[in-house]
Protein backbone atom coordinates (compact mmCIF):
# COMPACT_ATOMS: atom_id res chain seq x y z
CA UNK A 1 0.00 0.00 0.00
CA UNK A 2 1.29 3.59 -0.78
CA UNK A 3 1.90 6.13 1.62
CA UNK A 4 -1.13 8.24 0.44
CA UNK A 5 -3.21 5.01 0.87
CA UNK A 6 -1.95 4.59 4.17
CA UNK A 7 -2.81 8.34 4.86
CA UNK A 8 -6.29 8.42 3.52
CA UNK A 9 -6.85 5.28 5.63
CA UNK A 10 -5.55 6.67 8.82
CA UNK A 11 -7.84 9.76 8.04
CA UNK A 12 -11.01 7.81 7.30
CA UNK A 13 -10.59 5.40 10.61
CA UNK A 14 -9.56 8.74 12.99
CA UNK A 15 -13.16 10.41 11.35
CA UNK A 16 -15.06 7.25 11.63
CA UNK A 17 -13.55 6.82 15.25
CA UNK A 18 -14.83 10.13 16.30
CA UNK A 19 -17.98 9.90 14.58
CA UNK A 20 -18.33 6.48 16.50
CA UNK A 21 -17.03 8.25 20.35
CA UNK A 22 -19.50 11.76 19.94
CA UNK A 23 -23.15 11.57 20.96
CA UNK A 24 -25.22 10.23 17.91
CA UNK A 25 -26.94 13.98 17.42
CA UNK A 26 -23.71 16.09 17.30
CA UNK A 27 -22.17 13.10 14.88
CA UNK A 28 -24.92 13.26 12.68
CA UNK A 29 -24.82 17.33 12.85
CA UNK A 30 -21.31 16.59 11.61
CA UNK A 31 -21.71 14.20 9.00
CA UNK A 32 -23.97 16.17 7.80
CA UNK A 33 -22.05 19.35 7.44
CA UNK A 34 -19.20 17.12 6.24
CA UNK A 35 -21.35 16.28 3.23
CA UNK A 36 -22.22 19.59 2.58
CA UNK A 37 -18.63 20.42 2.25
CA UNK A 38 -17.50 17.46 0.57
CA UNK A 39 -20.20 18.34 -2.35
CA UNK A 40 -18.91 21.88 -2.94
CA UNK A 41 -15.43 20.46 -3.11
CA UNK A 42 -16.79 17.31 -5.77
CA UNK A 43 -17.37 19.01 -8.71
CA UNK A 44 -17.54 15.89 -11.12
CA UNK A 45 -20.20 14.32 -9.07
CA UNK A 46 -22.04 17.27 -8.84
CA UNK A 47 -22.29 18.07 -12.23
CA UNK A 48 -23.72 14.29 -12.53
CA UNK A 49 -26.24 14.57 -9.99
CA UNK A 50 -27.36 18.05 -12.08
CA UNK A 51 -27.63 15.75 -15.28
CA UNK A 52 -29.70 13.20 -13.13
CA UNK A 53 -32.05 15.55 -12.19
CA UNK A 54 -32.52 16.99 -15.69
CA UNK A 55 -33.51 13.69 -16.48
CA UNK A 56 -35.24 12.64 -13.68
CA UNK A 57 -37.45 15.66 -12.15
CA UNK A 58 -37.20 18.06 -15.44
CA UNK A 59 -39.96 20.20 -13.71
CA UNK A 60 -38.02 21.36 -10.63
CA UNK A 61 -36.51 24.56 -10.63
CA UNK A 62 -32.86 24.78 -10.69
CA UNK A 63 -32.58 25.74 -6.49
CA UNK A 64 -34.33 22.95 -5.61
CA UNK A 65 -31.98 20.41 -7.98
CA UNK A 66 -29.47 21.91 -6.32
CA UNK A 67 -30.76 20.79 -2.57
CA UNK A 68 -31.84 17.88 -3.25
CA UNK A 69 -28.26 16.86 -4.68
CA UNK A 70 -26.86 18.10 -1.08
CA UNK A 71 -29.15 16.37 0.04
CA UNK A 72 -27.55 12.90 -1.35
CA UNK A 73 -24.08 14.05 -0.10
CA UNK A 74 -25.83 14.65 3.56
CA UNK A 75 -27.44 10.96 3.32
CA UNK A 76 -23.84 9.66 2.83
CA UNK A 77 -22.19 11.09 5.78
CA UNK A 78 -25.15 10.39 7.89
CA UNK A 79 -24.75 6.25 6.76
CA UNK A 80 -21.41 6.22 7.43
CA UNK A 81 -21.40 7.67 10.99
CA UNK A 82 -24.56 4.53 11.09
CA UNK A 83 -21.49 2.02 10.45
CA UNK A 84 -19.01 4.05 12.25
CA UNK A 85 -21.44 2.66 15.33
CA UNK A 86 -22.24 -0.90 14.54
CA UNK A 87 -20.90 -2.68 17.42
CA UNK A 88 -22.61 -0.40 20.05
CA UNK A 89 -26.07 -1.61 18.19
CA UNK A 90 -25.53 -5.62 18.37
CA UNK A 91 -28.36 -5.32 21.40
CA UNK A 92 -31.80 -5.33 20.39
CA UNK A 93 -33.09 -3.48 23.05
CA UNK A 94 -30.63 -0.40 22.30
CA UNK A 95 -31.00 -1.08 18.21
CA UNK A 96 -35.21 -1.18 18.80
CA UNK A 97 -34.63 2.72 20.54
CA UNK A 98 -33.01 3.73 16.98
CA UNK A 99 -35.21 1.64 14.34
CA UNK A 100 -38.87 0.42 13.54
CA UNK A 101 -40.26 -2.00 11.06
CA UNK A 102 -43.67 -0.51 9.26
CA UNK A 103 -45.79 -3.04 7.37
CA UNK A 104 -43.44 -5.99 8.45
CA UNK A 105 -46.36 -8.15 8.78
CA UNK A 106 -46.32 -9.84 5.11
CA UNK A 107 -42.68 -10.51 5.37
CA UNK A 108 -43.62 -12.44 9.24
CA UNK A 109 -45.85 -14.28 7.41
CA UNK A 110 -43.74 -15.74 4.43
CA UNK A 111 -41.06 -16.26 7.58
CA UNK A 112 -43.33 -18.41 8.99
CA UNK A 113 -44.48 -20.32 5.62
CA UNK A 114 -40.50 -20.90 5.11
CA UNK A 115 -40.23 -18.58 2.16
CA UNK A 116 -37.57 -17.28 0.36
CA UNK A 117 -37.15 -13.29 0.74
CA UNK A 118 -35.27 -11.04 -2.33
CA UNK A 119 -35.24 -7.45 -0.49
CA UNK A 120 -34.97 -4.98 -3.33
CA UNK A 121 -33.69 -1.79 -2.40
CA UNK A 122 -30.82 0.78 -3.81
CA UNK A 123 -28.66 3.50 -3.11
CA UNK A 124 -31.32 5.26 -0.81
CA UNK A 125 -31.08 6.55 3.16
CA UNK A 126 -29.43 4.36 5.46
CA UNK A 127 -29.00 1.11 3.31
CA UNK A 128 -26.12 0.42 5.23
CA UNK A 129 -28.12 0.53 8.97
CA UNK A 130 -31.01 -1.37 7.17
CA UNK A 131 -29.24 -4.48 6.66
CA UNK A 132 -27.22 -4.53 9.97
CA UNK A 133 -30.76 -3.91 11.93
CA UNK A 134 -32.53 -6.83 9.96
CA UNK A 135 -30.29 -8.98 11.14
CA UNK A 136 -29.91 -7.96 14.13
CA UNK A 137 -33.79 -8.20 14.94
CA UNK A 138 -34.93 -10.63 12.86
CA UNK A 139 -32.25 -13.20 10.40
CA UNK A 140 -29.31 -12.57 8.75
CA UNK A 141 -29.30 -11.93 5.00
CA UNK A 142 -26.92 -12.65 2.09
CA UNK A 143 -26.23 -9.44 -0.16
CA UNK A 144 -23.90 -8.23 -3.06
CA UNK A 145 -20.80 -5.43 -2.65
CA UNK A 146 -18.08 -4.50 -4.38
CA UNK A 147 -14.88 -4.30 -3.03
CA UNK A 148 -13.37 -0.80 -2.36
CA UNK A 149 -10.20 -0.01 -4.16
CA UNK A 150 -8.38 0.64 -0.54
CA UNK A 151 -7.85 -2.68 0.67
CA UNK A 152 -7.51 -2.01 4.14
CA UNK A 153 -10.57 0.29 3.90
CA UNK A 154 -12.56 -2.51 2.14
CA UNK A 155 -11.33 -4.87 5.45
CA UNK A 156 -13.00 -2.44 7.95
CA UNK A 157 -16.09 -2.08 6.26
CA UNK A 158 -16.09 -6.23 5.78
CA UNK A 159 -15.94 -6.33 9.60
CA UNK A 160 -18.39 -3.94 10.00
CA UNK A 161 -20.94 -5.55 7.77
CA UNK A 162 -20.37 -8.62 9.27
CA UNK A 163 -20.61 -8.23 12.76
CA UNK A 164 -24.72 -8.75 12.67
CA UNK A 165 -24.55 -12.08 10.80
CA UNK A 166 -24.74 -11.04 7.28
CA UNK A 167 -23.27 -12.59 4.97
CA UNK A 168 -21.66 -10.22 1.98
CA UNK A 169 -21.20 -11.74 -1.01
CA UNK A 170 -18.33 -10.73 -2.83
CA UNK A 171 -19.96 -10.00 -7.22
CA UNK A 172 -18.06 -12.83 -8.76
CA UNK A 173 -20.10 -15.18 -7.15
CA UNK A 174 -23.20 -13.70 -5.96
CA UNK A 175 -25.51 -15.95 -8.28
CA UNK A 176 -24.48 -19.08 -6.95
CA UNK A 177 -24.19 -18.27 -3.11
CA UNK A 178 -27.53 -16.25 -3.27
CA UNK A 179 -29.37 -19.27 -5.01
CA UNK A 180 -28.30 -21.24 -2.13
CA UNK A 181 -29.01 -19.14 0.29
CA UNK A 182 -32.94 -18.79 -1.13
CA UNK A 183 -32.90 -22.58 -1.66
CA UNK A 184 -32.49 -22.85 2.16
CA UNK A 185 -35.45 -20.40 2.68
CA UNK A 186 -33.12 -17.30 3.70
CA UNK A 187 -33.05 -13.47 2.93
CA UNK A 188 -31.31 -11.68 0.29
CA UNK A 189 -30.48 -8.14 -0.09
CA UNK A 190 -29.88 -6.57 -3.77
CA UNK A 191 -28.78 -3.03 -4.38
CA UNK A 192 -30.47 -2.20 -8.21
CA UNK A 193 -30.99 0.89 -8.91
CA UNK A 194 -27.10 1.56 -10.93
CA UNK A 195 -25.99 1.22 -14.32
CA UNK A 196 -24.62 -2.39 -15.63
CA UNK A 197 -23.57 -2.73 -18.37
CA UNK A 198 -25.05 -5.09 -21.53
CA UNK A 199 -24.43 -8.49 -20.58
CA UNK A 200 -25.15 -7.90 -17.12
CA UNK A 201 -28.40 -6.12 -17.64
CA UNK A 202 -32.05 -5.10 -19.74
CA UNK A 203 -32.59 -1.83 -20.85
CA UNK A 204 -36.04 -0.95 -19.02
CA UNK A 205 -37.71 2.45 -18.23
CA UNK A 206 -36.50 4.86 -15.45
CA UNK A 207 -37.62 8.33 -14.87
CA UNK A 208 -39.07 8.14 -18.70
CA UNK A 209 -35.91 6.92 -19.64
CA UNK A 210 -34.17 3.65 -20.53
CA UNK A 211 -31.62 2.67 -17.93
CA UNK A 212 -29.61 -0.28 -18.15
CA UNK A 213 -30.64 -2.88 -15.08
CA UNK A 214 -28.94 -5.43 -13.44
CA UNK A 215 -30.85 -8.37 -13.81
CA UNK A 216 -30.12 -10.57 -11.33
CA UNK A 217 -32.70 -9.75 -9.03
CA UNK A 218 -35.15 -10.84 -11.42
CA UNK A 219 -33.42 -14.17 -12.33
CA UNK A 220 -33.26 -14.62 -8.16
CA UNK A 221 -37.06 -14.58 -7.92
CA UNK A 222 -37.31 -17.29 -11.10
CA UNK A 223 -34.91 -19.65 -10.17
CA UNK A 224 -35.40 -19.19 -6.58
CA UNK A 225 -38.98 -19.32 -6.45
CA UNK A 226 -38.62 -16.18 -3.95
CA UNK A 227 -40.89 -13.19 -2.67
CA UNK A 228 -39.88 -10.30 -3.55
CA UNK A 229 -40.16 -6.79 -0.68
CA UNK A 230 -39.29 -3.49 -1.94
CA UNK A 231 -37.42 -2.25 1.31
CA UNK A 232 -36.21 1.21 2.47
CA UNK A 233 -34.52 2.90 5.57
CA UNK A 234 -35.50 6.72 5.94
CA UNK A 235 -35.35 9.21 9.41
CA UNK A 236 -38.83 8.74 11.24
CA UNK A 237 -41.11 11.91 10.51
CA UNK A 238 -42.76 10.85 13.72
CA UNK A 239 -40.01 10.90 15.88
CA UNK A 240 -36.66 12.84 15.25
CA UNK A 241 -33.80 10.76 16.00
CA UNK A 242 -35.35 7.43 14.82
CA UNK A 243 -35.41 5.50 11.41
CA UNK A 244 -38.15 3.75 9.72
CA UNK A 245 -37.86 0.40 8.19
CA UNK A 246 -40.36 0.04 5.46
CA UNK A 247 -41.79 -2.96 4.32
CA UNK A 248 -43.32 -2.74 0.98
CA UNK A 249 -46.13 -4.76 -0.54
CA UNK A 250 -44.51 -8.00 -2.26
CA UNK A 251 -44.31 -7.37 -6.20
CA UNK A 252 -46.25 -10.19 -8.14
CA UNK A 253 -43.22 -12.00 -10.00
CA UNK A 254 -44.54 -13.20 -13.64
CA UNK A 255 -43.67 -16.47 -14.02
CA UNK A 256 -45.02 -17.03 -17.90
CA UNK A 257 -42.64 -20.04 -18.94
CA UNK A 258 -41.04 -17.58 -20.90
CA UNK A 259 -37.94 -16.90 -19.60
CA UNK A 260 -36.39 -13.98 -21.25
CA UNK A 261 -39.86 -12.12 -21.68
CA UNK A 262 -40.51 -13.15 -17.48
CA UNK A 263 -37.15 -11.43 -16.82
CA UNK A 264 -37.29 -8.15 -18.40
CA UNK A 265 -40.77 -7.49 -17.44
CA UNK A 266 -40.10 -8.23 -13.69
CA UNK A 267 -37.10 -6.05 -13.87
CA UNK A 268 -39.27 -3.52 -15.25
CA UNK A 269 -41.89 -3.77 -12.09
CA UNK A 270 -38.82 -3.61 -9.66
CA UNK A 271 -37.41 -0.72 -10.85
CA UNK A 272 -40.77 0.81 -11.19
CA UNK A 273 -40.40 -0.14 -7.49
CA UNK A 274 -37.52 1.97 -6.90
CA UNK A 275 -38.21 5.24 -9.09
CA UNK A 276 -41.24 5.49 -6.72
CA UNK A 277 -39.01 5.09 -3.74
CA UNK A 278 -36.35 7.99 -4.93
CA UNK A 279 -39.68 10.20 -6.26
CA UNK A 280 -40.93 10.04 -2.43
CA UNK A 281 -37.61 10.65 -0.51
CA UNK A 282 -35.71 12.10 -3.44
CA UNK A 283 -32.71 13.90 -1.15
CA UNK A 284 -31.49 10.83 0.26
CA UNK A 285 -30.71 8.91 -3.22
CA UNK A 286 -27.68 8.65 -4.22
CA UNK A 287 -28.14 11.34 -7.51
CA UNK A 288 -23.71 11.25 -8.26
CA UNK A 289 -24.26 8.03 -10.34
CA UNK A 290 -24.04 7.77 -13.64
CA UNK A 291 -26.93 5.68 -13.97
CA UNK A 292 -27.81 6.27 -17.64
CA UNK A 293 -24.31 5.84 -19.17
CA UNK A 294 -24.73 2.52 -20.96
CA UNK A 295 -26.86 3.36 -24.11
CA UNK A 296 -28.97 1.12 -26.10
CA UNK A 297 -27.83 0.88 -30.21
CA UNK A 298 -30.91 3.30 -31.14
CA UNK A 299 -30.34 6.20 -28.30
CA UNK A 300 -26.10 6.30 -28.31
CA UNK A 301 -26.19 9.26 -26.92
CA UNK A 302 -24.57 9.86 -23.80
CA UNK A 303 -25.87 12.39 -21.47
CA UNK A 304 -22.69 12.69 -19.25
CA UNK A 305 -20.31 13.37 -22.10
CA UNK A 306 -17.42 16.03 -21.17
CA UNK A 307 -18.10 14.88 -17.72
């Protein structure tokens, strides 16, 4: 590792380690103002999330683009100060004080039936805290990552994600580990709202345009014969301080006989799924992605070029 690697890590733990020692208020006030600085410092990113929203909300004016792509930046810090404090939240009783379930009920009952579970989520509020609770309070859950390109940074965050029970499976060989998992009537956890490219993917409507979608979520639910739960975690309007779990209706699954057909139209309903989530809490989606890069033949253009 190089010495700026070694330097970047040493800065990231001392942050994380003081976001983990303050009181969870003043860490959060922090993260957040961390994220408002770190977005008038990224300027690639932020001229991304401005393309995004063109796409996306075209009917916004330009001030409130502008705070809802803050807004993204804020979400970030706020998740990482979440992992920054893992360990302290391996007790239910203290983890129940921080997070609620709403509509958990249909996912209790396929529990109890010995169902298969695909949560479906994406880049949205506290993915990160989501995961850890769930298995905290109710099962572990198998779920894809990428490694980060700082090993040692990549190592922390492995540990961190582990500590509940879950199980992250590294991309290379997600479809085999996650089939088992569902075989043996388990949870799974799948990030899809980014860009993939061709082979990985179906071009299928998001925000009015077509996005290329992993999708392996949709060949999960065939194969595995699993239910699928559009899941989010977002701050509790209710009660400042909290987070809300929520548990989405289970989307029907077409299961025609024709496989190809079955799989883009799925992937179509579950990202219809998530473009309702990000339309309802829009700051706290992660708007820096390039999420329409890979073009089909007939619409080549690219919308981030010069980017």
């Amino acid at each position: 590792m190089s010495a700026s690697d070694l330097l970047a890590y040493g800065a990231a733990r001392s942050v994380l380690g003081l976001a983990a020692a303050l009181p969870l208020p003043l860490a959060l006030g922090f993260a957040r103002a961390a994220g408002r600085a770190a977005f008038r410092l990224d300027r690639r990113h932020r001229a991304i999330a401005a393309v995004n929203l063109a796409i996306a909300l075209p009917g916004l004016p330009p001030e409130e683009r502008l705070r809802l792509a803050r807004g993204s930046y804020e979400n970030m810090g706020e998740m990482l100060v979440h992992v920054s404090r893992f360990p302290r939240w391996l007790r239910r009783e203290r983890l129940r004080r921080l997070v609620r379930y709403e509509q958990a009920e249909e996912y209790l009952r396929f529990k109890a039936e010995g169902r298969p579970v695909i949560f479906l989520t994406a880049h949205l509020g506290g993915w990160e805290l989501m995961a850890f609770s769930h298995a905290v309070l109710h099962q572990p859950i198998h779920f894809v990552y990428r490694p980060l390109g700082q090993p040692r940074m990549d190592e922390w965050l492995h540990r961190r994600r582990s500590l509940s029970g879950n199980v992250p499976v590294p991309k290379r060989e997600a479809l085999r580990q996650l089939l088992r998992a569902l075989s043996r009537g388990g949870d799974i956890g799948i990030l899809a709202d980014q860009n993939v490219q061709p082979q990985d993917g179906v071009f299928v409507d998001f925000f009015g345009r077509r996005a290329c979608t992993s999708a392996a979520p949709a060949v999960l639910a065939l194969r595995g014969n699993a239910k699928v739960i559009p899941v989010f975690l977002v701050p509790d309007p209710e009660d400042p301080g909290r987070y809300v779990i929520h548990m989405q209706p289970a989307l029907p699954v077409r299961r025609s006989g024709d496989f190809s057909a079955d799989v883009l139209e799925n992937t179509a309903r579950f990202t219809g799924a998530i473009e309702a989530a990000v339309r309802r809490w829009p700051d706290r989606w992660l708007w820096g992605h390039r999420r329409w890069r890979t073009r089909p033949p007939d619409d080549p253009e690219d919308p981030y070029a010069g980017i």
